[in-house]
Structures are given as structure tokens and as C-alpha cells.
C-alpha atoms as a PDB file:
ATOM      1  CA  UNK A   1     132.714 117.397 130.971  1.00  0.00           C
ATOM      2  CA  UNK A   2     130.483 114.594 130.834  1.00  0.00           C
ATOM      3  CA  UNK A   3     127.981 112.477 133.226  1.00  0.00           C
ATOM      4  CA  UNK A   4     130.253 109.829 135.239  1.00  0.00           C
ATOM      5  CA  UNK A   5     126.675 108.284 134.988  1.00  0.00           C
ATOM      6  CA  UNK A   6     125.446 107.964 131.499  1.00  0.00           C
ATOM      7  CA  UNK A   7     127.932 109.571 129.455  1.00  0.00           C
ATOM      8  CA  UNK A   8     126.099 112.556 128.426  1.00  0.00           C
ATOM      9  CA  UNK A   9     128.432 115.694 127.869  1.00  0.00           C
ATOM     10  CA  UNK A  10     127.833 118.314 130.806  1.00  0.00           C
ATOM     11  CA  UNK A  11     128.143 122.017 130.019  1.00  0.00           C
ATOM     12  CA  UNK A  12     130.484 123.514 132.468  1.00  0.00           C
ATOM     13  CA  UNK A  13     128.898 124.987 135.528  1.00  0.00           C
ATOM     14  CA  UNK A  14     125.736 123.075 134.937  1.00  0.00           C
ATOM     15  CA  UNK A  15     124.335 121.522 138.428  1.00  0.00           C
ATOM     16  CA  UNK A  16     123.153 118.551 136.966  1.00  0.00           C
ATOM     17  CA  UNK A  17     122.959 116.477 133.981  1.00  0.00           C
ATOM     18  CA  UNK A  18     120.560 117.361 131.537  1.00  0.00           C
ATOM     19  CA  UNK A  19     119.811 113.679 130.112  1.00  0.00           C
ATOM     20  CA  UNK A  20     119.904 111.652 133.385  1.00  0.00           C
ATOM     21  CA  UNK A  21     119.178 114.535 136.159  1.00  0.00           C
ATOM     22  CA  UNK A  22     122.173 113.273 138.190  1.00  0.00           C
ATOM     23  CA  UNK A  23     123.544 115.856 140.176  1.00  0.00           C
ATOM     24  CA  UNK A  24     127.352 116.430 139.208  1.00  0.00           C
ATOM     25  CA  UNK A  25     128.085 117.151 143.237  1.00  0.00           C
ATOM     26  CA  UNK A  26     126.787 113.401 143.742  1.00  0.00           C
ATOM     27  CA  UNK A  27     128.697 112.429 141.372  1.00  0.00           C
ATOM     28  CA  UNK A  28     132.263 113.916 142.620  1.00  0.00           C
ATOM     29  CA  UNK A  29     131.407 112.865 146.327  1.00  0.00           C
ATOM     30  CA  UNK A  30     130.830 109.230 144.744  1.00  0.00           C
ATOM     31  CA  UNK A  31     134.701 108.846 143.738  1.00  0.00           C
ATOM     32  CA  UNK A  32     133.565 109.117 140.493  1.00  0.00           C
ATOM     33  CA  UNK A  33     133.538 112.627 138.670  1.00  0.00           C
ATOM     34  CA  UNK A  34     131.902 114.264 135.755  1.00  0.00           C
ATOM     35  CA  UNK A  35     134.510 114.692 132.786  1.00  0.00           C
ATOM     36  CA  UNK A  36     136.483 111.396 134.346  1.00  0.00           C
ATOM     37  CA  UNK A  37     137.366 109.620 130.948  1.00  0.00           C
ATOM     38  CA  UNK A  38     138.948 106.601 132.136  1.00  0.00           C
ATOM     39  CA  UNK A  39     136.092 105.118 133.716  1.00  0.00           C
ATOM     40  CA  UNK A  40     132.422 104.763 132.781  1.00  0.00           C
ATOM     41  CA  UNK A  41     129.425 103.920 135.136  1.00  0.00           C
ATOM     42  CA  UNK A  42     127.017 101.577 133.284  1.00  0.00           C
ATOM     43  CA  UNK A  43     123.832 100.174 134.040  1.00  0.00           C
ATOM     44  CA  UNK A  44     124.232  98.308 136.745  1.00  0.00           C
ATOM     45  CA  UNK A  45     126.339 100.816 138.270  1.00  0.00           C
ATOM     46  CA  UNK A  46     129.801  99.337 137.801  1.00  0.00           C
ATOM     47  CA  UNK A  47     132.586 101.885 137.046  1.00  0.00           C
ATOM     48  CA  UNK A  48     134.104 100.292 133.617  1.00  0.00           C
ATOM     49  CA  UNK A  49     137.979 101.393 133.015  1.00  0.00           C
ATOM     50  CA  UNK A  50     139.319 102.161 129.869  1.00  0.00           C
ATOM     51  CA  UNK A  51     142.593  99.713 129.732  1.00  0.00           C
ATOM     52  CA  UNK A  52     144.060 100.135 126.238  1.00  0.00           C
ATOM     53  CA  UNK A  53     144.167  97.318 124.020  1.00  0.00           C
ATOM     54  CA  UNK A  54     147.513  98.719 122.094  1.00  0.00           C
ATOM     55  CA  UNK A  55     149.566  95.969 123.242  1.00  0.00           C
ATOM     56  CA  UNK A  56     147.261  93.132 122.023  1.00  0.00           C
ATOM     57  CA  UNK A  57     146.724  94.969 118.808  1.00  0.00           C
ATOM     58  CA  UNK A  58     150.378  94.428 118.508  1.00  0.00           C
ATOM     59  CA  UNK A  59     150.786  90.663 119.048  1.00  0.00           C
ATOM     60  CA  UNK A  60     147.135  90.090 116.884  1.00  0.00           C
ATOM     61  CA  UNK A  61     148.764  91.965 114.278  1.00  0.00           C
ATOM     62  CA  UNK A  62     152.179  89.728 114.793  1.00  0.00           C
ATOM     63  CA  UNK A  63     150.301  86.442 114.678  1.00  0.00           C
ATOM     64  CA  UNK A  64     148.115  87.296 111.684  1.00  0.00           C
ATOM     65  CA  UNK A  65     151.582  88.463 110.024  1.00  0.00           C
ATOM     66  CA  UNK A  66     153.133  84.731 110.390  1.00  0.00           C
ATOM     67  CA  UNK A  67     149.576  83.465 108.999  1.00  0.00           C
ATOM     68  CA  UNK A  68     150.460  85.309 106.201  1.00  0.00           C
ATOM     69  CA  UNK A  69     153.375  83.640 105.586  1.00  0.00           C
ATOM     70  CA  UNK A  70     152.495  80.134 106.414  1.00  0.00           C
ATOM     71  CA  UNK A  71     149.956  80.682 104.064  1.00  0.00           C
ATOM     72  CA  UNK A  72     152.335  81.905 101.052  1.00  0.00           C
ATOM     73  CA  UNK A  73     154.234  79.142 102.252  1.00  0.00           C
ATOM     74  CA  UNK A  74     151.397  77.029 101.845  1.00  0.00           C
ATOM     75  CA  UNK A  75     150.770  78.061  98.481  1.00  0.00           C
ATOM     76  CA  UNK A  76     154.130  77.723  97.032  1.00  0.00           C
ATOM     77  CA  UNK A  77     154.057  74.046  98.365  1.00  0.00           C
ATOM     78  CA  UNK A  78     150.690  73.535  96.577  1.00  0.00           C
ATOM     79  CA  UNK A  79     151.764  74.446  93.388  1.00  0.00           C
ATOM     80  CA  UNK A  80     154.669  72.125  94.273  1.00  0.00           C
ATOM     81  CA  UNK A  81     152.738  69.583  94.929  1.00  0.00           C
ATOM     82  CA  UNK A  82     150.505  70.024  91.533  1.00  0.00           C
ATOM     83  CA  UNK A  83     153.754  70.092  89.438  1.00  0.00           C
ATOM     84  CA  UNK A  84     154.671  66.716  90.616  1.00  0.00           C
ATOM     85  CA  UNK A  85     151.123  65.228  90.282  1.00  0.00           C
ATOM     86  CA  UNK A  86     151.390  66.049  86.435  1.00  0.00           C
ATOM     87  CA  UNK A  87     154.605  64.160  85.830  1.00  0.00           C
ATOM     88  CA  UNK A  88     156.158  61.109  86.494  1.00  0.00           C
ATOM     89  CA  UNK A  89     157.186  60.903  90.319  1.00  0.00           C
ATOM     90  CA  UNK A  90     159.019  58.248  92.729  1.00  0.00           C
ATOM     91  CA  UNK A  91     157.556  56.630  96.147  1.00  0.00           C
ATOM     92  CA  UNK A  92     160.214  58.594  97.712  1.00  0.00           C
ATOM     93  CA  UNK A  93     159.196  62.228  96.342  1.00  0.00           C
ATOM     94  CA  UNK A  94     155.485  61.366  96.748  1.00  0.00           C
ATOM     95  CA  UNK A  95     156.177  60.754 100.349  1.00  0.00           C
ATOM     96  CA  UNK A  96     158.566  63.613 100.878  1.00  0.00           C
ATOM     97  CA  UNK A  97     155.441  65.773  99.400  1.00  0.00           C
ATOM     98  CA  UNK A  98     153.109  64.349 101.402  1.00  0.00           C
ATOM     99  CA  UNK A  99     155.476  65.048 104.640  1.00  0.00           C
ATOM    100  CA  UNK A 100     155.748  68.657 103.442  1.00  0.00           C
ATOM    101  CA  UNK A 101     152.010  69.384 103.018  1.00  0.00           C
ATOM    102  CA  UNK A 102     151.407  67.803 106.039  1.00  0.00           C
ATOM    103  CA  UNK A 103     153.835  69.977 108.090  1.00  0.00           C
ATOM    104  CA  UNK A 104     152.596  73.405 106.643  1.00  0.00           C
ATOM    105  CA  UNK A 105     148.941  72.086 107.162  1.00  0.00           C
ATOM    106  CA  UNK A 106     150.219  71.512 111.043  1.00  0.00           C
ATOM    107  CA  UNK A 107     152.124  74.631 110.960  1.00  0.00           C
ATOM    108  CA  UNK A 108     148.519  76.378 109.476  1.00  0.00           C
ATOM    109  CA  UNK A 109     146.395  74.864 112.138  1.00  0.00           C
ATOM    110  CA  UNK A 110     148.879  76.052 115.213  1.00  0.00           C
ATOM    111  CA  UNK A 111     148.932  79.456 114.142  1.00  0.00           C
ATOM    112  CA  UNK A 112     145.031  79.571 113.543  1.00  0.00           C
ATOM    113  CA  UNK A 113     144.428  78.337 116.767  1.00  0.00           C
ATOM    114  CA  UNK A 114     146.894  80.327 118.912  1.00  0.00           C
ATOM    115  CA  UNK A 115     145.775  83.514 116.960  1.00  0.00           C
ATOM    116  CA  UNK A 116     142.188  82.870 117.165  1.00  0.00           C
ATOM    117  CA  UNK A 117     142.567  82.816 121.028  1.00  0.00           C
ATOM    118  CA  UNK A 118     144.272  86.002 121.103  1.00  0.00           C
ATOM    119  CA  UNK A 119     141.918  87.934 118.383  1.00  0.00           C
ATOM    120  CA  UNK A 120     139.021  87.242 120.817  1.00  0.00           C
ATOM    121  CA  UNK A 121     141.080  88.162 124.266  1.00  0.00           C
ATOM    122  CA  UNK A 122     141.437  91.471 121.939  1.00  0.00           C
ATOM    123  CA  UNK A 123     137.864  91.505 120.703  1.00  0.00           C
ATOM    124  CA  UNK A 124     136.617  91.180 124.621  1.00  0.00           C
ATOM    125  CA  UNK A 125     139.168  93.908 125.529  1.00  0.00           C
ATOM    126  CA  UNK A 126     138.042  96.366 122.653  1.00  0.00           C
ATOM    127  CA  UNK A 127     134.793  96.093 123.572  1.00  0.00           C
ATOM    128  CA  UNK A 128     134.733  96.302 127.372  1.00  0.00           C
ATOM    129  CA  UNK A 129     136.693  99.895 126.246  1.00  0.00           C
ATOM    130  CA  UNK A 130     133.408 100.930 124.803  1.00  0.00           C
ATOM    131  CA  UNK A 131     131.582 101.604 127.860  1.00  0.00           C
ATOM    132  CA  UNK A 132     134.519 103.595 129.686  1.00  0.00           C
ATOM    133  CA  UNK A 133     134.914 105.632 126.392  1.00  0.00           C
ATOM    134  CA  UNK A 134     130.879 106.671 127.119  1.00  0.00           C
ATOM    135  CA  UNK A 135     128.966 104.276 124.385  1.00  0.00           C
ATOM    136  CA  UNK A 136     125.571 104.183 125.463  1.00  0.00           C
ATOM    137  CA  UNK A 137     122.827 101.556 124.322  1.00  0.00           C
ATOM    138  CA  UNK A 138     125.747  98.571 123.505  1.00  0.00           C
ATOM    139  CA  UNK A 139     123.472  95.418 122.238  1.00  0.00           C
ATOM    140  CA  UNK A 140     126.215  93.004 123.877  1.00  0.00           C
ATOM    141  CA  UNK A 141     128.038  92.505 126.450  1.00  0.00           C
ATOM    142  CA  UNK A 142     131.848  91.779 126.043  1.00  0.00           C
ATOM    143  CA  UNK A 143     131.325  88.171 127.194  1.00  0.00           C
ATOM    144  CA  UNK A 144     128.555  87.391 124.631  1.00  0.00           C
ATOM    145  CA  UNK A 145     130.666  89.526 122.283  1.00  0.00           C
ATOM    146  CA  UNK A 146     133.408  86.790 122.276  1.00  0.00           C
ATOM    147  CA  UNK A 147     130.855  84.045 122.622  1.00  0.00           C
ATOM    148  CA  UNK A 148     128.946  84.030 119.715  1.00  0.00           C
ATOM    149  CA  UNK A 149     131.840  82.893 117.598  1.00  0.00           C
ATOM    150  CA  UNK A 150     130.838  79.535 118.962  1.00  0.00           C
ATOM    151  CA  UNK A 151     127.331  79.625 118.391  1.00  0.00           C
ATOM    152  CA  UNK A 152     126.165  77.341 115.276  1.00  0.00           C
ATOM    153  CA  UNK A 153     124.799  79.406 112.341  1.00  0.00           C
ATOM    154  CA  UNK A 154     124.865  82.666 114.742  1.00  0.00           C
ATOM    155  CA  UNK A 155     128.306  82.629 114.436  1.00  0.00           C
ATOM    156  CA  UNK A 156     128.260  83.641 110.102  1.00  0.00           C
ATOM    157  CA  UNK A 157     126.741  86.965 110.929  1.00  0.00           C
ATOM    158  CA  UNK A 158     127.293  87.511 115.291  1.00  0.00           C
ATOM    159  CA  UNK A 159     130.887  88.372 114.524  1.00  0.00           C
ATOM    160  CA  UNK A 160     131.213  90.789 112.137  1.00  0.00           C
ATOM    161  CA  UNK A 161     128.008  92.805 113.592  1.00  0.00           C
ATOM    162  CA  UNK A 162     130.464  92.605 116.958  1.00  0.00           C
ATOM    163  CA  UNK A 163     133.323  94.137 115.175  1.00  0.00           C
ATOM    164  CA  UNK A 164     131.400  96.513 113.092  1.00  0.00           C
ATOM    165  CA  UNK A 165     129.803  97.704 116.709  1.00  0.00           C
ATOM    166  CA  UNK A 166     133.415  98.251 118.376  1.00  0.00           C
ATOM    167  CA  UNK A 167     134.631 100.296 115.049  1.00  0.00           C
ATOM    168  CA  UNK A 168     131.715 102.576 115.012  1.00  0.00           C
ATOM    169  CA  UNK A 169     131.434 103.323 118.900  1.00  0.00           C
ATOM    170  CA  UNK A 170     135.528 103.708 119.019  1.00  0.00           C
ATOM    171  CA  UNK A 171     135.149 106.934 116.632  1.00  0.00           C
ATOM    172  CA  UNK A 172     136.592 109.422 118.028  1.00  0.00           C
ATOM    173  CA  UNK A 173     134.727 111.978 116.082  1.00  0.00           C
ATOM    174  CA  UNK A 174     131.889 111.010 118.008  1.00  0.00           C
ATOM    175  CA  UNK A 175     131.605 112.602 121.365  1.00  0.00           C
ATOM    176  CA  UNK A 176     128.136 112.307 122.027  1.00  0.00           C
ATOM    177  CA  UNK A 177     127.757 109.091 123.856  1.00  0.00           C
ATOM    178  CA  UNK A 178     124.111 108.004 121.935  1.00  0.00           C
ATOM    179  CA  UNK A 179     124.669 109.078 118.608  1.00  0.00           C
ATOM    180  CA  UNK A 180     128.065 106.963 117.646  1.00  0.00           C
ATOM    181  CA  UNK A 181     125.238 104.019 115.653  1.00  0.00           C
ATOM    182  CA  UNK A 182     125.209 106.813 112.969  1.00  0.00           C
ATOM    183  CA  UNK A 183     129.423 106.963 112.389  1.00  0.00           C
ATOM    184  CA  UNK A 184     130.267 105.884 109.248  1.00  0.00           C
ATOM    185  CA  UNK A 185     131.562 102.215 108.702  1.00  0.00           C
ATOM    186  CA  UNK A 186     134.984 101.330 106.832  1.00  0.00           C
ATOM    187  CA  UNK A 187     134.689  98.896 103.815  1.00  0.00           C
ATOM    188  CA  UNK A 188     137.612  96.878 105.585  1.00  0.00           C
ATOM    189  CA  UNK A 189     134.896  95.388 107.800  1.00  0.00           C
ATOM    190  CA  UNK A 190     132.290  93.584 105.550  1.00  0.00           C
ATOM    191  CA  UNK A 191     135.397  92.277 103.043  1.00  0.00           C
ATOM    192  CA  UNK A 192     137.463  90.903 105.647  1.00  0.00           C
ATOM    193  CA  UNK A 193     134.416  88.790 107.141  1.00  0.00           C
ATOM    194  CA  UNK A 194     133.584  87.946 103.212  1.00  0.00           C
ATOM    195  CA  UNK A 195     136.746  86.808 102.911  1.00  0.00           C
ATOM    196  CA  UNK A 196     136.933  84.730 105.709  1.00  0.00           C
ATOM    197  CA  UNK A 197     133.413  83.131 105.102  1.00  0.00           C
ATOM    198  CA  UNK A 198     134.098  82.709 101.628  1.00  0.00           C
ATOM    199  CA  UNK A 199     137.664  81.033 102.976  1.00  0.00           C
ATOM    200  CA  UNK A 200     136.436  78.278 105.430  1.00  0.00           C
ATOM    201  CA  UNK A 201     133.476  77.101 102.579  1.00  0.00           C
ATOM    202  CA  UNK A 202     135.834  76.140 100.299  1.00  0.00           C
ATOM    203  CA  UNK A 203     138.177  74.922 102.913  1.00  0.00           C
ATOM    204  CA  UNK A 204     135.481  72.594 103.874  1.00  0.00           C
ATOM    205  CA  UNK A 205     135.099  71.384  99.966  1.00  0.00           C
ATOM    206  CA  UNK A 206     138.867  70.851  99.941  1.00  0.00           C
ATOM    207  CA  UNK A 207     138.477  68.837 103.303  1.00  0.00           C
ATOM    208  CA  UNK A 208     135.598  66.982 101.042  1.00  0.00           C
ATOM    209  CA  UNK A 209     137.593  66.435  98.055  1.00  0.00           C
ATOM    210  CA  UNK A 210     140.342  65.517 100.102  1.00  0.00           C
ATOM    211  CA  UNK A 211     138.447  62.121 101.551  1.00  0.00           C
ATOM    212  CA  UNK A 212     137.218  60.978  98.199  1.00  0.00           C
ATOM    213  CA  UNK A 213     140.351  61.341  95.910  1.00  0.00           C
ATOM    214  CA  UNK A 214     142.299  58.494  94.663  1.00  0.00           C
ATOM    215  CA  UNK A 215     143.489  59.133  91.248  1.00  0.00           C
ATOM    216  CA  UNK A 216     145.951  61.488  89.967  1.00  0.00           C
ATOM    217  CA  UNK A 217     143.678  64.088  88.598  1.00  0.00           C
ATOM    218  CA  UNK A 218     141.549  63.838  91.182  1.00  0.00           C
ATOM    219  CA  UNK A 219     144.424  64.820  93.906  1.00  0.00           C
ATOM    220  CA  UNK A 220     145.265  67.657  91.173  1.00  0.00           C
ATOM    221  CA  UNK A 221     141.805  69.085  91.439  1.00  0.00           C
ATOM    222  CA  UNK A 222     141.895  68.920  95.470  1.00  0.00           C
ATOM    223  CA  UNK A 223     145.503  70.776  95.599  1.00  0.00           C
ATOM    224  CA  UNK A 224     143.854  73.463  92.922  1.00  0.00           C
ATOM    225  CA  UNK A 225     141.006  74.298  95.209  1.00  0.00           C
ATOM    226  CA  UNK A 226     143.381  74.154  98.455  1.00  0.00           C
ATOM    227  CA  UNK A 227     145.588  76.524  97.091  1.00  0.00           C
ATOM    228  CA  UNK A 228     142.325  78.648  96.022  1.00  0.00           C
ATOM    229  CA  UNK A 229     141.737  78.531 100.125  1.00  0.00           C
ATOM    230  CA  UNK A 230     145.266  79.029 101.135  1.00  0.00           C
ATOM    231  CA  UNK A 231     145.384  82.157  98.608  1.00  0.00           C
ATOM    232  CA  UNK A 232     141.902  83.863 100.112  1.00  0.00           C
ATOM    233  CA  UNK A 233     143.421  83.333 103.626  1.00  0.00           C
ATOM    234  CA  UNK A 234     146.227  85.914 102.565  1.00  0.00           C
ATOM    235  CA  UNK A 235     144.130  89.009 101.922  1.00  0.00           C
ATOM    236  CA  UNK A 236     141.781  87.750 104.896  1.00  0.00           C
ATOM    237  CA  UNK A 237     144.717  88.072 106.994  1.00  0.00           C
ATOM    238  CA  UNK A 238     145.595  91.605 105.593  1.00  0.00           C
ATOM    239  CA  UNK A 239     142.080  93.370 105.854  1.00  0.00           C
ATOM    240  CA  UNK A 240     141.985  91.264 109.898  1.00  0.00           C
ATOM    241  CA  UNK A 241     145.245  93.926 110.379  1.00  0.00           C
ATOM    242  CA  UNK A 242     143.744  96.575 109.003  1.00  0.00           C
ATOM    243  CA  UNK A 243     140.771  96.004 111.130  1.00  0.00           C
ATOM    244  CA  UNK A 244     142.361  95.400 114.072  1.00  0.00           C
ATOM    245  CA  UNK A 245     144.948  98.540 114.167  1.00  0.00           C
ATOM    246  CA  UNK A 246     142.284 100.921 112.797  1.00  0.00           C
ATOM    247  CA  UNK A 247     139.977  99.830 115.594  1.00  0.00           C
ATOM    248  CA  UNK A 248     142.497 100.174 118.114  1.00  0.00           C
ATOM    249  CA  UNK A 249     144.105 103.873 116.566  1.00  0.00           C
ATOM    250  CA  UNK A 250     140.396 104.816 116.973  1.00  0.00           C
ATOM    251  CA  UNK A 251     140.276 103.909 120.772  1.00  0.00           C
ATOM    252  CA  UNK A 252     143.562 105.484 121.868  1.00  0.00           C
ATOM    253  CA  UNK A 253     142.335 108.667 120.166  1.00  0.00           C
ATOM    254  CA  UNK A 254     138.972 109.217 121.589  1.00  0.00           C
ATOM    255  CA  UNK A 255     140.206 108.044 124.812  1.00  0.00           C
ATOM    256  CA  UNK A 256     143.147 111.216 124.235  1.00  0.00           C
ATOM    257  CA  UNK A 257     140.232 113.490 123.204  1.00  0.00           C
ATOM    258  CA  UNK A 258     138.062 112.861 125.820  1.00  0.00           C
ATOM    259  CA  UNK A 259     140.744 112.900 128.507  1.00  0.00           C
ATOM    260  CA  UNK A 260     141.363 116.119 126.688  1.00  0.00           C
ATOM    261  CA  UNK A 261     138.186 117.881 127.005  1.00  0.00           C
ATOM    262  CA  UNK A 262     137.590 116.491 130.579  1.00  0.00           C
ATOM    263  CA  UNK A 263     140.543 118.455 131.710  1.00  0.00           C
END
């Protein structure tokens, strides 16, 4: 069983818990009993309810499929586009280029934005989970764990200490509600934000090169380093999945074993 209070496994028969002193008979005449795994008191005594986050996994993991593709999309049309820049070309295939690359870029920007939106309603929802599935001592709250991807400069390191957070609390090997910090941490976590930094820099130098180009070469050079970015977006993409459905596999099965051992 465990505390409906602070999470703290209760021995069975025990008349109170032995972290918080909270008497289990309280706690059942409260609505709320000891070994209740779909809801979690915290600290200012609201009773958080595990709601899983399976079906947003599933459309994050949709949108972030069709990024992939824009993207290799993307890239094919870059390489398109650098073919033509080293030959002789008409005013009409320079414009249909131009057309082309300026659809996918559209087509890039819409699917960003739309999946960005749902990543973080997903984000907010995996996190809010942690406190019904008994993580004690969170550092954020699932508001501020969504909102400091807008910060300035906070948002380079806020997001992937977030994320990293959510995995290690969600491990289900963990039943101890203090001691998840110590849970290992995948490798999926740090490369996919490395990626994704490493992604929007040089995205910003294409933007820069972009502005300033006026000769052949120079437009060459641009496409080279946009396709660079459009490339690194592709394996982003792929380790943001992997993230994503691990994080959410670990939920569903902690929430199953404590359900489990509550019963």
C-alpha cells in the first residue's frame, strides 16, 4: 500500500505511515485511501489523477513522423536546388525552384508549429502524471514545466532537465516515491536535445546566409548548410519518438504496477 498523503509505501496492517505519521484510517475516511494509485495528494493537499498520456503519445509520435518526411522532402529539394545552381538554368526553372523551396519551407514551418503545441500539451500531461504515480520532491510544476520553453537563454537547458525529470520519475522500477532522482537516465535524452540545439544554430546561420546572398556560389553555400539543418532535423525527430513513447511505456507500467500492488 502506500500513503494517499506523501507516497510513502505502507506495510500492510501498519496504523500509520511511517514517513509522514498520517494515520491510514484518516486517510480512508478522507475519500482518499492508502494503496489508491490513481490519485496522489500533494502539497497543498490536492488529490492529482493519473490520466494517461497514451493517446497524445500517439498523435506526438504521428506529427513528428510527417516532420520526418517534410524534412527528407526538404532535403531532396535542396540538393535539387544545388544541382541547378551549378549549371546553366532558365527564369522559368529558377522560379519554379524558388516556388518549390518555398512551399516545403511553409509546409516545414506548419508542421513545427502544430507539433510543437502538441509536444508541450504532452509534456504538461506527462508531468502532472508524476505526482499521482507518487514522485515526491518534483522541482517544477507542470505549468512552469511547459513554460520555460519560452524563457530566453533558460530555455537551452530548462527543457531537457524537464524531460530528463519526467523519464526518471516515470520508472517503474522505482517504487519508492523519494528515491526515483537516482534511476538511471537513457542516452536518447541528452542526443535528442543536442540535436535539436545543434539544429536551430545552424538554422539561424542559414537564415543569415540566406539575407546576404546574391551570387551563384553564394546561394550554393546557403542551400549546403540548409540541407545540413534539414538533415539534423531527421534524427532529431527520431530520438523526439523514442523519447516520447519510452516516457510514456514507462508511465502506463508503473501506473499497472502500482495499481497492482495496491490491490
Amino acid at each position: 500500500m502506500y500513503c494517499a498523503k506523501c507516497g510513502n509505501v505502507v506495510e500492510e496492517g501498519a496504523h500509520s505511515c511511517s514517513v509522514c505519521g498520517t494515520e491510514i484510517k484518516a486517510q480512508m475516511a478522507s475519500g482518499v485511501p492508502a494503496g489508491r494509485t490513481d490519485a496522489h495528494v500533494n502539497k497543498k493537499g490536492v488529490t492529482a489523477a493519473f490520466t494517461s498520456a497514451n493517446t497524445l503519445s500517439i498523435l506526438v509520435t504521428i506529427l513528428l513522423g510527417t516532420a520526418i518526411m517534410v524534412d527528407i522532402i526538404a532535403v531532396v529539394s535542396d540538393l535539387a536546388q544545388i544541382n541547378l545552381l551549378s549549371g546553366y538554368f532558365t527564369g522559368s526553372e529558377a522560379e519554379a525552384n524558388d516556388n518549390r523551396q518555398a512551399a516545403i519551407g511553409m509546409a516545414q514551418l506548419g508542421v513545427l508549429i502544430v507539433t510543437a503545441i502538441f509536444f508541450l500539451i504532452w509534456i504538461y500531461r506527462a508531468y502532472k502524471n508524476l505526482a499521482a504515480l507518487g514522485a515526491k520532491n518534483l522541482k517544477y510544476s507542470p505549468g512552469w514545466a511547459v513554460g520555460g520553453w519560452f524563457v530566453p537563454f533558460l530555455n537551452l537547458v530548462r527543457p531537457v532537465q524537464v524531460v530528463t525529470e519526467i523519464w526518471k520519475a516515470s520508472d517503474p522500477k522505482v517504487v519508492d516515491s523519494a528515491s526515483w532522482r537516482n534511476s538511471s537516465l537513457t542516452v536518447l535524452i541528452p542526443a535528442w536535445w543536442a540535436l535539436w540545439l545543434i539544429g536551430n544554430f545552424i538554422g539561424y546561420i542559414v537564415l543569415r546566409m540566406t539575407l546576404t546572398s546574391e551570387t551563384a556560389s553564394e546561394l550554393t553555400a546557403s542551400t549546403w548548410v540548409l540541407l545540413i539543418s534539414d538533415a539534423i532535423d531527421i534524427p532529431a525527430a527520431i530520438l523526439a519518438i523514442l523519447v516520447v513513447r519510452g516516457i510514456n511505456s514507462r508511465q502506463e507500467e508503473k501506473y499497472r504496477h502500482l495499481s497492482t500492488v495496491a490491490q
